[in-house]
C-alpha atoms as a PDB file:
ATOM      1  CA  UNK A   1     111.432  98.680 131.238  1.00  0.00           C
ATOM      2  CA  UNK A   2     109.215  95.701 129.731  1.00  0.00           C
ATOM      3  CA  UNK A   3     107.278  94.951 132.516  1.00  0.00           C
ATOM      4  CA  UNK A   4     104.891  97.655 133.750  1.00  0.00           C
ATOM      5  CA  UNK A   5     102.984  96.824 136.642  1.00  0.00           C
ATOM      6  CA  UNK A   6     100.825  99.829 135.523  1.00  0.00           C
ATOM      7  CA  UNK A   7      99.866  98.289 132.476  1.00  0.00           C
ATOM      8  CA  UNK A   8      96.664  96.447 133.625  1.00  0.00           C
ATOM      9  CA  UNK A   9      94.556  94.221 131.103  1.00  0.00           C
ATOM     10  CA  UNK A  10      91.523  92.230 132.935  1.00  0.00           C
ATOM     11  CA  UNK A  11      89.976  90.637 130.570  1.00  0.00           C
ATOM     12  CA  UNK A  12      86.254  91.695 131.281  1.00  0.00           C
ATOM     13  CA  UNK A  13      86.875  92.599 134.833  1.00  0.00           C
ATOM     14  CA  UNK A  14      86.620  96.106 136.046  1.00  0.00           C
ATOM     15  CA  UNK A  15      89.039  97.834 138.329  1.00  0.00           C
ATOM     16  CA  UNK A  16      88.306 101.077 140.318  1.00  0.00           C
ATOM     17  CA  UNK A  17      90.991 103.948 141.717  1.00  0.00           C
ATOM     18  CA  UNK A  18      91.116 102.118 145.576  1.00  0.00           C
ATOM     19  CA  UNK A  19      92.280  99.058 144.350  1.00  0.00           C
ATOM     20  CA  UNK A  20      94.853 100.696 141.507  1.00  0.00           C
ATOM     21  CA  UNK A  21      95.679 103.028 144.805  1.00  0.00           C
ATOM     22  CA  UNK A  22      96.277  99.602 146.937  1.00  0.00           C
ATOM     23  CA  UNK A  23      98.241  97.804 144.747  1.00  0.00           C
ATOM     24  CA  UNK A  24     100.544 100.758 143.359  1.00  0.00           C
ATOM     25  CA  UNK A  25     103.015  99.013 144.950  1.00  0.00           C
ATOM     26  CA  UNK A  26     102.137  95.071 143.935  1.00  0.00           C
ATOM     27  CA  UNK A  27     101.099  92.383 143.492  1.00  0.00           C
ATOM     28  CA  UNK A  28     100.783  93.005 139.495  1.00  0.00           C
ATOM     29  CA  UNK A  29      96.996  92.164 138.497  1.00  0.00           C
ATOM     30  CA  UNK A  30      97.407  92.179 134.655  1.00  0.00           C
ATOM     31  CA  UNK A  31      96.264  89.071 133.095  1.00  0.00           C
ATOM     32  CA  UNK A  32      96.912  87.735 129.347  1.00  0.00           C
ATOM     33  CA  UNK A  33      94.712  89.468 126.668  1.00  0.00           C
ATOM     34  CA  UNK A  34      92.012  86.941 125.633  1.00  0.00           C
ATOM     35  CA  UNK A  35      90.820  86.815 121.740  1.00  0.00           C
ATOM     36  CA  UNK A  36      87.068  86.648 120.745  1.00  0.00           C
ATOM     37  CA  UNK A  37      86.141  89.040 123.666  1.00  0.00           C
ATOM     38  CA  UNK A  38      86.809  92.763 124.587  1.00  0.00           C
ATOM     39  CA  UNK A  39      89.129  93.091 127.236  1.00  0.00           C
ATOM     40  CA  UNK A  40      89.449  96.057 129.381  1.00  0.00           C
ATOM     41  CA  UNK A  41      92.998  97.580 129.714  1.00  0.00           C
ATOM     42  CA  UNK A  42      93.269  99.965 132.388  1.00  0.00           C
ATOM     43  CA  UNK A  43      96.681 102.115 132.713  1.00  0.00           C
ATOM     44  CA  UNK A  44      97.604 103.662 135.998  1.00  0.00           C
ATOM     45  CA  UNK A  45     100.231 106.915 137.037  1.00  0.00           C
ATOM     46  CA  UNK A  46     101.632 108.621 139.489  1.00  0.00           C
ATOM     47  CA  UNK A  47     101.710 112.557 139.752  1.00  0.00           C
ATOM     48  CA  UNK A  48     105.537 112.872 140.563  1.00  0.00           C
ATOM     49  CA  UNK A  49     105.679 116.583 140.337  1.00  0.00           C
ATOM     50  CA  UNK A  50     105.520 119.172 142.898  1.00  0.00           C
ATOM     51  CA  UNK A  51     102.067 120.403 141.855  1.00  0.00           C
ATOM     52  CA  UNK A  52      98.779 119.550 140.087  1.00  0.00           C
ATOM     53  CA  UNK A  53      98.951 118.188 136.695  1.00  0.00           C
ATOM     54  CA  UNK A  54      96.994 116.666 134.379  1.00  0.00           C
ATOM     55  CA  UNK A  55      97.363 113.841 131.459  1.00  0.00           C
ATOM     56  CA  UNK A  56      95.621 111.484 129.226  1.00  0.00           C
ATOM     57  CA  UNK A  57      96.446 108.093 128.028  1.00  0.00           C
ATOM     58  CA  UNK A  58      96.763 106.524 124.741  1.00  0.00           C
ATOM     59  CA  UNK A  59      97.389 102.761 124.171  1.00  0.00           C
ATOM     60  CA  UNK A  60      99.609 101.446 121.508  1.00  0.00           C
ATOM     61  CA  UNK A  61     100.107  97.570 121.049  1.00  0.00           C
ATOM     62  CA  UNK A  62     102.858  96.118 118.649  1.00  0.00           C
ATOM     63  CA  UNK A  63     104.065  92.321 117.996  1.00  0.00           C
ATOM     64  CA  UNK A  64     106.436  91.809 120.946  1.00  0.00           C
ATOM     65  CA  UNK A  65     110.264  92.562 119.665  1.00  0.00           C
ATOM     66  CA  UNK A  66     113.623  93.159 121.306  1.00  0.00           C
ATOM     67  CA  UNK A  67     113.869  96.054 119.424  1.00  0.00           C
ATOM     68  CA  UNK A  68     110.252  98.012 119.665  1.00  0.00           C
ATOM     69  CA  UNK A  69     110.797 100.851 118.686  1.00  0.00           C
ATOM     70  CA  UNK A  70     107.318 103.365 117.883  1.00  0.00           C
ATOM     71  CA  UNK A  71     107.486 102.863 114.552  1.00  0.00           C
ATOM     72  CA  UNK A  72     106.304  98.867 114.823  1.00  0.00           C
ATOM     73  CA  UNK A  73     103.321 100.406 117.484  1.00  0.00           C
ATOM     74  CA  UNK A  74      99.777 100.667 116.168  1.00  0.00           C
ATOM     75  CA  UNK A  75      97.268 102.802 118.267  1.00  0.00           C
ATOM     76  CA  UNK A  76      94.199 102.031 119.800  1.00  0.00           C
ATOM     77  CA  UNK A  77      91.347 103.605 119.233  1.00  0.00           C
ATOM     78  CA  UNK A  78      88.627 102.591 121.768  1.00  0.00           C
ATOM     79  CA  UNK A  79      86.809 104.443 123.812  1.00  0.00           C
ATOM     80  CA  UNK A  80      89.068 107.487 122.215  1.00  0.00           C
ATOM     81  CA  UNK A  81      92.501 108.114 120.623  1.00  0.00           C
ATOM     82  CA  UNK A  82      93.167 108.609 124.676  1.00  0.00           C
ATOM     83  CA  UNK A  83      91.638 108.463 128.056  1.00  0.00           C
ATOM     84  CA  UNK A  84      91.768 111.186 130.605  1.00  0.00           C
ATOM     85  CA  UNK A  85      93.402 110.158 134.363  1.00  0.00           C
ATOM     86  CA  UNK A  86      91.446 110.987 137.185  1.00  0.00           C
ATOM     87  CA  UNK A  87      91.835 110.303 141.258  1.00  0.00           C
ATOM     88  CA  UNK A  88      90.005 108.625 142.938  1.00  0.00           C
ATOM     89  CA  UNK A  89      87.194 111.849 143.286  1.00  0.00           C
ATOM     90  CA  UNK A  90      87.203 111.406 139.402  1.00  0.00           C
ATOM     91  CA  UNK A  91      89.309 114.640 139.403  1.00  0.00           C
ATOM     92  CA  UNK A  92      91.210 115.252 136.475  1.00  0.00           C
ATOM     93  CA  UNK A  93      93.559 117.681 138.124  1.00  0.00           C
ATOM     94  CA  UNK A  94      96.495 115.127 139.871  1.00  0.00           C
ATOM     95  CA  UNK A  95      97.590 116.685 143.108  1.00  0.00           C
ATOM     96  CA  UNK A  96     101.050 115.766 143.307  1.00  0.00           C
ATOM     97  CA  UNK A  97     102.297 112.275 144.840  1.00  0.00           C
ATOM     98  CA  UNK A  98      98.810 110.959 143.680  1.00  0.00           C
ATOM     99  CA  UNK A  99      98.315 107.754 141.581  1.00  0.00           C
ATOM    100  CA  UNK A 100      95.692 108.586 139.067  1.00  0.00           C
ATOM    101  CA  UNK A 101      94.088 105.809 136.398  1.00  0.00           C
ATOM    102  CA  UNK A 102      92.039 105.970 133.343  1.00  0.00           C
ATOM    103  CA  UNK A 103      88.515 107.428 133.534  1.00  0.00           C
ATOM    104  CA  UNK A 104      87.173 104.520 131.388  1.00  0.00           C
ATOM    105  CA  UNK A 105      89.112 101.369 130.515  1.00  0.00           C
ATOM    106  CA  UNK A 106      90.573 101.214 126.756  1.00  0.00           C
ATOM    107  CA  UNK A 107      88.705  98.171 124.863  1.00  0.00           C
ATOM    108  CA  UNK A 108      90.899  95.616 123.211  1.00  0.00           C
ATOM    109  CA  UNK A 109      88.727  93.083 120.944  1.00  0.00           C
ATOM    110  CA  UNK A 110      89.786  91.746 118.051  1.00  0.00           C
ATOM    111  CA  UNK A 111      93.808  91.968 117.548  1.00  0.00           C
ATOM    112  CA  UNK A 112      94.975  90.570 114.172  1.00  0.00           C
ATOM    113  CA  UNK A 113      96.236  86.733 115.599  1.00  0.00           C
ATOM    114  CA  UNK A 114     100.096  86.985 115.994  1.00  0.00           C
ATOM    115  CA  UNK A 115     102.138  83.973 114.402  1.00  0.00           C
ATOM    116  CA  UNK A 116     103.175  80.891 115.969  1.00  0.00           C
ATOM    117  CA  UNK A 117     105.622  81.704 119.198  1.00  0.00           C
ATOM    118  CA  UNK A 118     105.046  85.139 119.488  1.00  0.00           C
ATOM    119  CA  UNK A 119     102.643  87.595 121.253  1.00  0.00           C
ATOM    120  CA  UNK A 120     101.845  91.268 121.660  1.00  0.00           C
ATOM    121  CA  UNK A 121     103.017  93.773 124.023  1.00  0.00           C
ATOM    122  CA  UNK A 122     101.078  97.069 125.064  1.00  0.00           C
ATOM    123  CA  UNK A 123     102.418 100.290 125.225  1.00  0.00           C
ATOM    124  CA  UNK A 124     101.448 103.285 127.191  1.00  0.00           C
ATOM    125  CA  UNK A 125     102.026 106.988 126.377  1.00  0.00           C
ATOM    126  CA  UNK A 126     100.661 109.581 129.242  1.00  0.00           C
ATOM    127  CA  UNK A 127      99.991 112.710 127.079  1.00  0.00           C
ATOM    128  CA  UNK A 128     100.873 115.564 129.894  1.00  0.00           C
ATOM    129  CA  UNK A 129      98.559 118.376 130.047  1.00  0.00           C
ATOM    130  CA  UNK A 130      96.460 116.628 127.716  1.00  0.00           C
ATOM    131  CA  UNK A 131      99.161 117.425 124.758  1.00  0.00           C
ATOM    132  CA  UNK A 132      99.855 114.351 122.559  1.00  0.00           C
ATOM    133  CA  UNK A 133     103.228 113.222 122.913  1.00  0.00           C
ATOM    134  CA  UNK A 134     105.598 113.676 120.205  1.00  0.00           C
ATOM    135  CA  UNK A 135     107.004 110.538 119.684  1.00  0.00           C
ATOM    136  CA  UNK A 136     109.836 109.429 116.892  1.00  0.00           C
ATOM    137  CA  UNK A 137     109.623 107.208 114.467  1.00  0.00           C
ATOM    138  CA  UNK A 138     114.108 106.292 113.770  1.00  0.00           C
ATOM    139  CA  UNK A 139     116.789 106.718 115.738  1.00  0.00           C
ATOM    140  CA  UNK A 140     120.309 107.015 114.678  1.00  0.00           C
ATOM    141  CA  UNK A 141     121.309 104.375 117.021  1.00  0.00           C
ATOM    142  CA  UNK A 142     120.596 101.717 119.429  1.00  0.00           C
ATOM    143  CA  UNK A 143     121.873 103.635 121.856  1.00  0.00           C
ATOM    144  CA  UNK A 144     119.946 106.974 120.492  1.00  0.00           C
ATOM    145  CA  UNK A 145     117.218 104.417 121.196  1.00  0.00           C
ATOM    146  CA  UNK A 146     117.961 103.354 125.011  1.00  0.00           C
ATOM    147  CA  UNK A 147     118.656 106.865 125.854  1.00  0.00           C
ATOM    148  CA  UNK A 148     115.256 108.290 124.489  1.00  0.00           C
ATOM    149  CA  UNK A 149     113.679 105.068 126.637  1.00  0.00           C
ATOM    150  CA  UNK A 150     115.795 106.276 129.831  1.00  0.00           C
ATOM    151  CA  UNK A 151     114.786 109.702 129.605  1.00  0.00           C
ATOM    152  CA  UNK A 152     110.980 109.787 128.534  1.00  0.00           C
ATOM    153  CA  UNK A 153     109.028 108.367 131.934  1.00  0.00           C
ATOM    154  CA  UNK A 154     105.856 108.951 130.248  1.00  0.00           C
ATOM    155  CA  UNK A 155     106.296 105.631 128.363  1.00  0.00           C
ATOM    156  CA  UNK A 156     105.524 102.265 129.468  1.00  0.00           C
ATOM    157  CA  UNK A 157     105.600  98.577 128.344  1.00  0.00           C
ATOM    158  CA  UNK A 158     103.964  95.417 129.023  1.00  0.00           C
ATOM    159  CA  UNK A 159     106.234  92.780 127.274  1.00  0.00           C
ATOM    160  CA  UNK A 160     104.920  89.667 129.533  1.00  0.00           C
ATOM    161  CA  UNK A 161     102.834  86.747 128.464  1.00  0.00           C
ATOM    162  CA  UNK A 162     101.918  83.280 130.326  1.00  0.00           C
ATOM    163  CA  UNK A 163     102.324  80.216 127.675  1.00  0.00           C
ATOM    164  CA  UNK A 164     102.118  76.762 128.428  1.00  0.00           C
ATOM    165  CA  UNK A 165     104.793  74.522 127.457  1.00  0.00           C
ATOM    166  CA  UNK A 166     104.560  71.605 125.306  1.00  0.00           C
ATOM    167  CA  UNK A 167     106.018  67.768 126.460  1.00  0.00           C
ATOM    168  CA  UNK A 168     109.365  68.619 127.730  1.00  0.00           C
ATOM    169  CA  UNK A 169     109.741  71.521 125.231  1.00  0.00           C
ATOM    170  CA  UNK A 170     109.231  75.414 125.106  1.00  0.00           C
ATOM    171  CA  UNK A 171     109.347  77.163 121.786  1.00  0.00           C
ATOM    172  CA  UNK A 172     109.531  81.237 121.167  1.00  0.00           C
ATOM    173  CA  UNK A 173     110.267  83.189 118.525  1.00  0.00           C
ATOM    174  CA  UNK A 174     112.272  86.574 118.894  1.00  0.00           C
ATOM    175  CA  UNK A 175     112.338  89.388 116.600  1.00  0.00           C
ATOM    176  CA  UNK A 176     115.546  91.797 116.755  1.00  0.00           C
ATOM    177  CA  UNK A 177     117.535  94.643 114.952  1.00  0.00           C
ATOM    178  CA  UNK A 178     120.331  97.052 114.611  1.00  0.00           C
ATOM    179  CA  UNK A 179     119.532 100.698 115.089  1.00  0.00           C
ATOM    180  CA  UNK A 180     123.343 101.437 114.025  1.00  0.00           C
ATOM    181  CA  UNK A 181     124.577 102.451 110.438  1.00  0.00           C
ATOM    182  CA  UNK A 182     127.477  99.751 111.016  1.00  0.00           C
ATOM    183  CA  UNK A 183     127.271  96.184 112.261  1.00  0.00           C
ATOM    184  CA  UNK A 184     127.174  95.727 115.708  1.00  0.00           C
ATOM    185  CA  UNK A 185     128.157  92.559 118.097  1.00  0.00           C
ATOM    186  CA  UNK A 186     124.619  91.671 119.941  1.00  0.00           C
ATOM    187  CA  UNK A 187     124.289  89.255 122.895  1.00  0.00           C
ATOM    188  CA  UNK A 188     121.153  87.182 123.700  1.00  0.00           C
ATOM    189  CA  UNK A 189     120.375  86.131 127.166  1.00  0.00           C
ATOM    190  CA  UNK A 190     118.014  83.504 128.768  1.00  0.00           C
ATOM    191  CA  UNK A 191     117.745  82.695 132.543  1.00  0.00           C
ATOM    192  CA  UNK A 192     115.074  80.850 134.147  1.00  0.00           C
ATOM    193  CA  UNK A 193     114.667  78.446 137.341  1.00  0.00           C
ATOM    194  CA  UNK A 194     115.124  75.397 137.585  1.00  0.00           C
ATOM    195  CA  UNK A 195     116.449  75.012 133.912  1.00  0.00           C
ATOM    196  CA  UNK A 196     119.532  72.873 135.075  1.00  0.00           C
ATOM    197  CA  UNK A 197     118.777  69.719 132.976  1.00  0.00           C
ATOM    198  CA  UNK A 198     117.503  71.675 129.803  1.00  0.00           C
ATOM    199  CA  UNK A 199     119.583  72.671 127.216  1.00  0.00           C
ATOM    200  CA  UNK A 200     118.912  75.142 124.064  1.00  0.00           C
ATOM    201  CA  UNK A 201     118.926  76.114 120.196  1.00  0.00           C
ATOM    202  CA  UNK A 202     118.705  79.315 118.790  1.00  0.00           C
ATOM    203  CA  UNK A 203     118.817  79.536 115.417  1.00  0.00           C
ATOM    204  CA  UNK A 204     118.366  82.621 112.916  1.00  0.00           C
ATOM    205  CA  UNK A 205     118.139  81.509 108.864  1.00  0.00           C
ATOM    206  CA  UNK A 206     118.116  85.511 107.563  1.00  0.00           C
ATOM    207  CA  UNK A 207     119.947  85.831 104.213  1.00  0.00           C
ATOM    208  CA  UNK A 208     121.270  89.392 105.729  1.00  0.00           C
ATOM    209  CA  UNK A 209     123.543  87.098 108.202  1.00  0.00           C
ATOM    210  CA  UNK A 210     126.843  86.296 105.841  1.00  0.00           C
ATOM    211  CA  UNK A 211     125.624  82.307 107.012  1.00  0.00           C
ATOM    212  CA  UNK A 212     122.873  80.898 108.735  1.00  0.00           C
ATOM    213  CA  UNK A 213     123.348  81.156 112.609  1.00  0.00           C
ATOM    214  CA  UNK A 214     122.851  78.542 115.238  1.00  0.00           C
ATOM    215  CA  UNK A 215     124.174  78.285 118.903  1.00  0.00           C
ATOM    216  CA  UNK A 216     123.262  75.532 121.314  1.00  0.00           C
ATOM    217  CA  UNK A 217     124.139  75.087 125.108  1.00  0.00           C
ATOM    218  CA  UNK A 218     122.915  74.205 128.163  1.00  0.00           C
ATOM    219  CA  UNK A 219     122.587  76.266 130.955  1.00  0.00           C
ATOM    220  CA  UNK A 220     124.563  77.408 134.049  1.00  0.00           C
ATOM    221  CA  UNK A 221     123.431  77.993 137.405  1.00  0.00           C
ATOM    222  CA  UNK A 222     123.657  81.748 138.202  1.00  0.00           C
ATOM    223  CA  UNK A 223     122.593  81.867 141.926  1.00  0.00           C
ATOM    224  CA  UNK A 224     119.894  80.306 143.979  1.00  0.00           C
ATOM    225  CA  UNK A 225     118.039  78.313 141.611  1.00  0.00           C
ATOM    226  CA  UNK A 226     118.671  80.494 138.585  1.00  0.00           C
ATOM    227  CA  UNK A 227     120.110  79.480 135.392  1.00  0.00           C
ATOM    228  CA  UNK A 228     121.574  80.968 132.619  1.00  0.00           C
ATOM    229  CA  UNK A 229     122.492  80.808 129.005  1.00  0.00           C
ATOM    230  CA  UNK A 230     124.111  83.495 126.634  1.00  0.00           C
ATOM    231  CA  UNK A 231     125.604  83.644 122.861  1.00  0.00           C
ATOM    232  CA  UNK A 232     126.551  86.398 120.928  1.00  0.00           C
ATOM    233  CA  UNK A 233     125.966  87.538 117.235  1.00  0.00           C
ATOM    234  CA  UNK A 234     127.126  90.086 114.728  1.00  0.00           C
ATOM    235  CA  UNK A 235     123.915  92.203 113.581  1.00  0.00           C
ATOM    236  CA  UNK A 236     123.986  94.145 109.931  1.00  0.00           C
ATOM    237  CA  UNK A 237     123.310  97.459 110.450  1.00  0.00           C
ATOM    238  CA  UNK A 238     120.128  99.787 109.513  1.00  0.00           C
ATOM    239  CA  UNK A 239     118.088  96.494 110.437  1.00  0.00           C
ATOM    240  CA  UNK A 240     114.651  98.550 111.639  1.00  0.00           C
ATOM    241  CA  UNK A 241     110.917  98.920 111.673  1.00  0.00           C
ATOM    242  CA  UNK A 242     108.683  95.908 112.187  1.00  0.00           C
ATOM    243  CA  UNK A 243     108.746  94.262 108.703  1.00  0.00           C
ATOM    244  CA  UNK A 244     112.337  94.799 108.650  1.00  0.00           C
ATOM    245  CA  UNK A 245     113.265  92.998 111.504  1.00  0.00           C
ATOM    246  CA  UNK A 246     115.046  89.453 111.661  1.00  0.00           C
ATOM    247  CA  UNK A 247     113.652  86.168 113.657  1.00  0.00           C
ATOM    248  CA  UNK A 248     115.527  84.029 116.345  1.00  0.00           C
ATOM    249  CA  UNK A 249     114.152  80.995 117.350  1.00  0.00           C
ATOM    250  CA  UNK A 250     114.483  79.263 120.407  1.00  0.00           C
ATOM    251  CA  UNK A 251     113.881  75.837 121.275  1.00  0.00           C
ATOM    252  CA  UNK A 252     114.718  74.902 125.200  1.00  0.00           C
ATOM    253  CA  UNK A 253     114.428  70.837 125.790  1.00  0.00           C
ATOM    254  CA  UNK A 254     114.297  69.100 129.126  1.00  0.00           C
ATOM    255  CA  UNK A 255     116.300  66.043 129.171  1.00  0.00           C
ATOM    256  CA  UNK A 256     114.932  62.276 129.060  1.00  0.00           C
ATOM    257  CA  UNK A 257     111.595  63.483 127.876  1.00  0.00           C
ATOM    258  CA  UNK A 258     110.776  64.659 131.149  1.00  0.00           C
ATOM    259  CA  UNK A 259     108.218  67.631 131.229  1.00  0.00           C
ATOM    260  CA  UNK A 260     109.339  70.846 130.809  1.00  0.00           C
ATOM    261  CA  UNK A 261     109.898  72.605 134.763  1.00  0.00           C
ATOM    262  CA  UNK A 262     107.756  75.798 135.922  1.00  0.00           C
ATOM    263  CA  UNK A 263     110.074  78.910 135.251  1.00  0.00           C
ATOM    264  CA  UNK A 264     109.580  82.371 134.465  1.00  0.00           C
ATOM    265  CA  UNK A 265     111.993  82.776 131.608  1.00  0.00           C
ATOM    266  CA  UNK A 266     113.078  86.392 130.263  1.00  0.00           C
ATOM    267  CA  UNK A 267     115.075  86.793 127.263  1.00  0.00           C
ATOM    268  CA  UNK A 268     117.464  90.066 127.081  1.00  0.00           C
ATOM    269  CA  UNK A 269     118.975  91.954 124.104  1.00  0.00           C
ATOM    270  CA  UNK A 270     122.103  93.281 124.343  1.00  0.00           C
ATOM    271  CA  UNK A 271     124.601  95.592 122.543  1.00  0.00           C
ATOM    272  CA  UNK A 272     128.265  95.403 122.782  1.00  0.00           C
ATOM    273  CA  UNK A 273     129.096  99.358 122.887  1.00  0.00           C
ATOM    274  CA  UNK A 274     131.280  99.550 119.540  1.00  0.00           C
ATOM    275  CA  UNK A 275     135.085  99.899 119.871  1.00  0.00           C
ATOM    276  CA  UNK A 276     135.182 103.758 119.737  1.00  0.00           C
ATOM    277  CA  UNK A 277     132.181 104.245 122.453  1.00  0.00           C
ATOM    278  CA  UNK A 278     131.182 107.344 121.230  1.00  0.00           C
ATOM    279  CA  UNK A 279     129.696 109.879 124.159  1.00  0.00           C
ATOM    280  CA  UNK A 280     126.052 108.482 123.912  1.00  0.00           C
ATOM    281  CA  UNK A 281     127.102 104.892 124.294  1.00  0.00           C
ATOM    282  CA  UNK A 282     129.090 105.710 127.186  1.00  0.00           C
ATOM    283  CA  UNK A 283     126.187 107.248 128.605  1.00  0.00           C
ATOM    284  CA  UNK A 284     124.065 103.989 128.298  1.00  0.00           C
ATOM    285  CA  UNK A 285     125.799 101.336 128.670  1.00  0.00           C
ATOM    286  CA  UNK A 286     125.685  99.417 132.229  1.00  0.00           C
ATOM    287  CA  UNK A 287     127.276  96.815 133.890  1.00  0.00           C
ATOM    288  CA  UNK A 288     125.473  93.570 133.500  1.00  0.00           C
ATOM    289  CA  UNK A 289     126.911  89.943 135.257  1.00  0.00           C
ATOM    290  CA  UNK A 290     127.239  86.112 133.390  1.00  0.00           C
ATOM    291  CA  UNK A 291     128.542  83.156 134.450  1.00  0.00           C
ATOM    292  CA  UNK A 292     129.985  81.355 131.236  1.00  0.00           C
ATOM    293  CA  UNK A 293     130.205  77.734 132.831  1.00  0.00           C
ATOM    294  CA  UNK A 294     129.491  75.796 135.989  1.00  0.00           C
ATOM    295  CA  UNK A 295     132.678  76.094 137.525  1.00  0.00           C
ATOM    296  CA  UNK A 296     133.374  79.555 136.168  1.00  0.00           C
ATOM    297  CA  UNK A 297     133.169  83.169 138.459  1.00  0.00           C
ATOM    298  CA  UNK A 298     130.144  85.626 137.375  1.00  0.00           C
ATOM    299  CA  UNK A 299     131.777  88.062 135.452  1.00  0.00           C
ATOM    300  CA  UNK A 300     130.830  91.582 134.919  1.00  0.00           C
ATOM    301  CA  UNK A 301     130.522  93.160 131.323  1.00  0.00           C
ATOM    302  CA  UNK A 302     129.381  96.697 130.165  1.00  0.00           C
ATOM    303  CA  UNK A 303     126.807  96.488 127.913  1.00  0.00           C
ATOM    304  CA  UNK A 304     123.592  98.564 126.280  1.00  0.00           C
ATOM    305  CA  UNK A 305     120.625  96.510 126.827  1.00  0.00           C
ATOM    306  CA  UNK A 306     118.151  97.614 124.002  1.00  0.00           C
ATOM    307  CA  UNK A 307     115.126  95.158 124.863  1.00  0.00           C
ATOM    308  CA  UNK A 308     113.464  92.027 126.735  1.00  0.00           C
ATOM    309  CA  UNK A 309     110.759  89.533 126.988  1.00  0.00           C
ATOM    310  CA  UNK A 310     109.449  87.570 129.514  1.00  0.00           C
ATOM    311  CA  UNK A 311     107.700  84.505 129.721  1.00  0.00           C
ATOM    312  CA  UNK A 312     105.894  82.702 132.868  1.00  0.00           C
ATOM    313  CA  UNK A 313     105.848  79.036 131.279  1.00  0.00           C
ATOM    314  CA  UNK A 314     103.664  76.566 133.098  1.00  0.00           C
ATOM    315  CA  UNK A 315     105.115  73.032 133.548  1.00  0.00           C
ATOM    316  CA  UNK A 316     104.648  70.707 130.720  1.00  0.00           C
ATOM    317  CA  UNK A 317     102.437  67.532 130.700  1.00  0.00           C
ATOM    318  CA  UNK A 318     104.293  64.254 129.317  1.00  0.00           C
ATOM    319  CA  UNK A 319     103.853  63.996 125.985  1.00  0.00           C
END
C-alpha cells in the first residue's frame, strides 16, 4: 500500500496525460523530493466505474511512520486545497476505464527538514465528485486501521526514498505505534539483496517499554538473492498520533569494513492478531512467510501488517 506508482514527484520536470497514460502500467517515474526548489508532484487515477465520474486531488505529506495514520498528515496547499483530474482532452468528466491526472501539478517547496534517518512520505486523497473526503482522525484499533486502508481505494501512499549509504553502514530511523487499548506483540521485518554478510541492531530507548529494547542478528537468505531478518516486540497500547509515536533505530553493518552492497531494503510492521481475534482481526490478518535461520523451512504466520518503508540504498564508498 506504500508504494504508489501513481504518486509522481519530478522535481521541476513536467509530465503530460500520454506519458501518465503510457506508463500506467510501469516503469515508476517518481523521483526523491529535492529541498531549496519547488518540485512538481503530479498524482494519476483510473476511472474504475462503469460510467463517467469525476474527482479532485488533494496532497497530504507526513514524516514517514509504520503507523501513518491521517492524523500525523499535513495538507498541501499549492496550486489549491485540490486539483481537478482531467483526460487527456483536459476533460474533467472520466469516462470509465480511463486514467485521468491532475490538471496542474501540486508545488512542493520548502518542507520543514525531517531529522537525521528519516524522510517524508506523500499521501493522496481523490475527492470523488469533487466532495472532500471524510477522513478520520483515531481508530479503535490497528486493525480498525488496516481495514479502513483495505477498503478506501481513494487513498494512496508514497513511502519510498533513495539514500546513500555510508562506509559499510546504513542507518534509519523508524517511527511506530499501537492503535489497540491493550498491548499488543509487534514484529519488525527487513529483507534486502545481497545482505548475506551484514548483520543488524535495532534498538528502541522509550521509557513506555518496561526496559530498553535491543535485538541484533544477521540475516537469512529467503530465496534467490533475498535476505531476511525479523524480531518481535511487545507495544503499550493507545501509542498514536505523530508526536506520540516511539523510535526504532536500525543500524545494518557489512562485515570487514567492506562497503555496504546495492539493495532495495523495505522494512514491514506487523501485528500479532491478539489471542481472542476478535471478528475485525480475523478479517485482516494474512498469511505472511519467514525463514528464522539458514538451515530452517520458510514458515507461514498470520499476521496484520499495519505499515512499511522502503529504501533503494546505493552501494557505499570505503570509508
Amino acid at each position: 500500500m506504500c508504494f504508489s506508482p501513481d504518486i509522481i514527484p519530478l522535481g521541476t520536470q513536467n509530465l503530460n496525460w500520454t506519458q501518465a497514460n503510457n506508463t500506467y502500467g510501469g516503469p515508476d517515474l517518481g523521483q526523491n523530493v529535492v529541498g531549496g526548489q519547488v518540485n512538481n508532484i503530479y498524482v494519476r487515477a483510473k476511472n474504475l466505474n462503469a460510467g463517467v465520474a469525476s474527482a479532485s486531488v488533494s496532497l497530504y505529506y507526513s514524516l514517514s511512520s509504520l503507523l501513518l495514520t491521517p492524523s500525523s498528515w499535513t495538507q498541501l496547499m499549492l496550486p489549491g486545497t485540490s486539483v481537478n483530474l482531467v483526460d487527456g482532452q483536459n476533460n474533467t468528466n472520466i469516462a470509465a476505464q480511463t486514467v485521468a491526472l491532475v490538471q496542474a501539478p501540486l508545488l512542493v517547496s520548502a518542507l520543514p527538514v525531517p531529522p537525521p534517518g528519516q524522510h517524508y512520505c506523500l499521501i493522496a486523497v481523490a475527492n470523488n465528485n469533487n466532495v472532500p473526503a471524510t477522513l478520520p482522525q483515531s481508530f479503535p484499533s490497528n486493525a480498525a486501521f488496516c481495514q479502513w486502508v483495505r477498503m478506501n481505494p481513494f487513498v494512496a501512499w508514497r513511502n519510498i526514498t533513495y539514500v546513500p549509504s555510508v562506509g559499510n553502514t546504513f542507518t534509519n530511523i523508524q517511527l511506530f505505534g499501537n492503535e489497540n487499548s491493550a498491548p499488543a506483540t509487534c514484529i519488525f521485518t527487513i529483507t534486502g539483496q545481497n545482505l548475506g554478510t551484514v548483520s543488524y541492531l535495532a534498538q528502541c530507548n522509550d521509557s513506555r517499554l518496561s526496559n530498553p529494547f535491543s535485538a541484533q542478528g544477521t540475516f537469512v537468505l529467503q530465496t534467490g538473492t533475498t535476505y531476511t531478518a525479523s524480531f518481535a516486540i511487545v507495544v503499550p497500547a493507545n501509542i498514536s498520533g505523530l508526536n506520540n509515536m516511539m523510535a526504532m533505530s536500525f543500524t545494518l553493518t557489512n562485515a570487514n569494513s567492506q562497503p555496504f552492497p546495492a539493495s532495495d531494503i523495505v522494512i514491514v510492521y506487523y501485528q500479532v492478531p491478539s489471542q481472542e481475534l476478535d471478528e475485525l482481526e480475523a478479517l485482516v490478518q494474512q498469511p505472511f512467510q519467514f525463514r528464522l535461520h539458514e538451515e530452517a523451512e520458510l514458515e507461514t504466520q498470520m499476521l496484520i501488517q499495519i505499515g512499511s518503508n522502503s529504501y533503494i540504498v546505493n552501494s557505499g564508498s570505503q570509508a
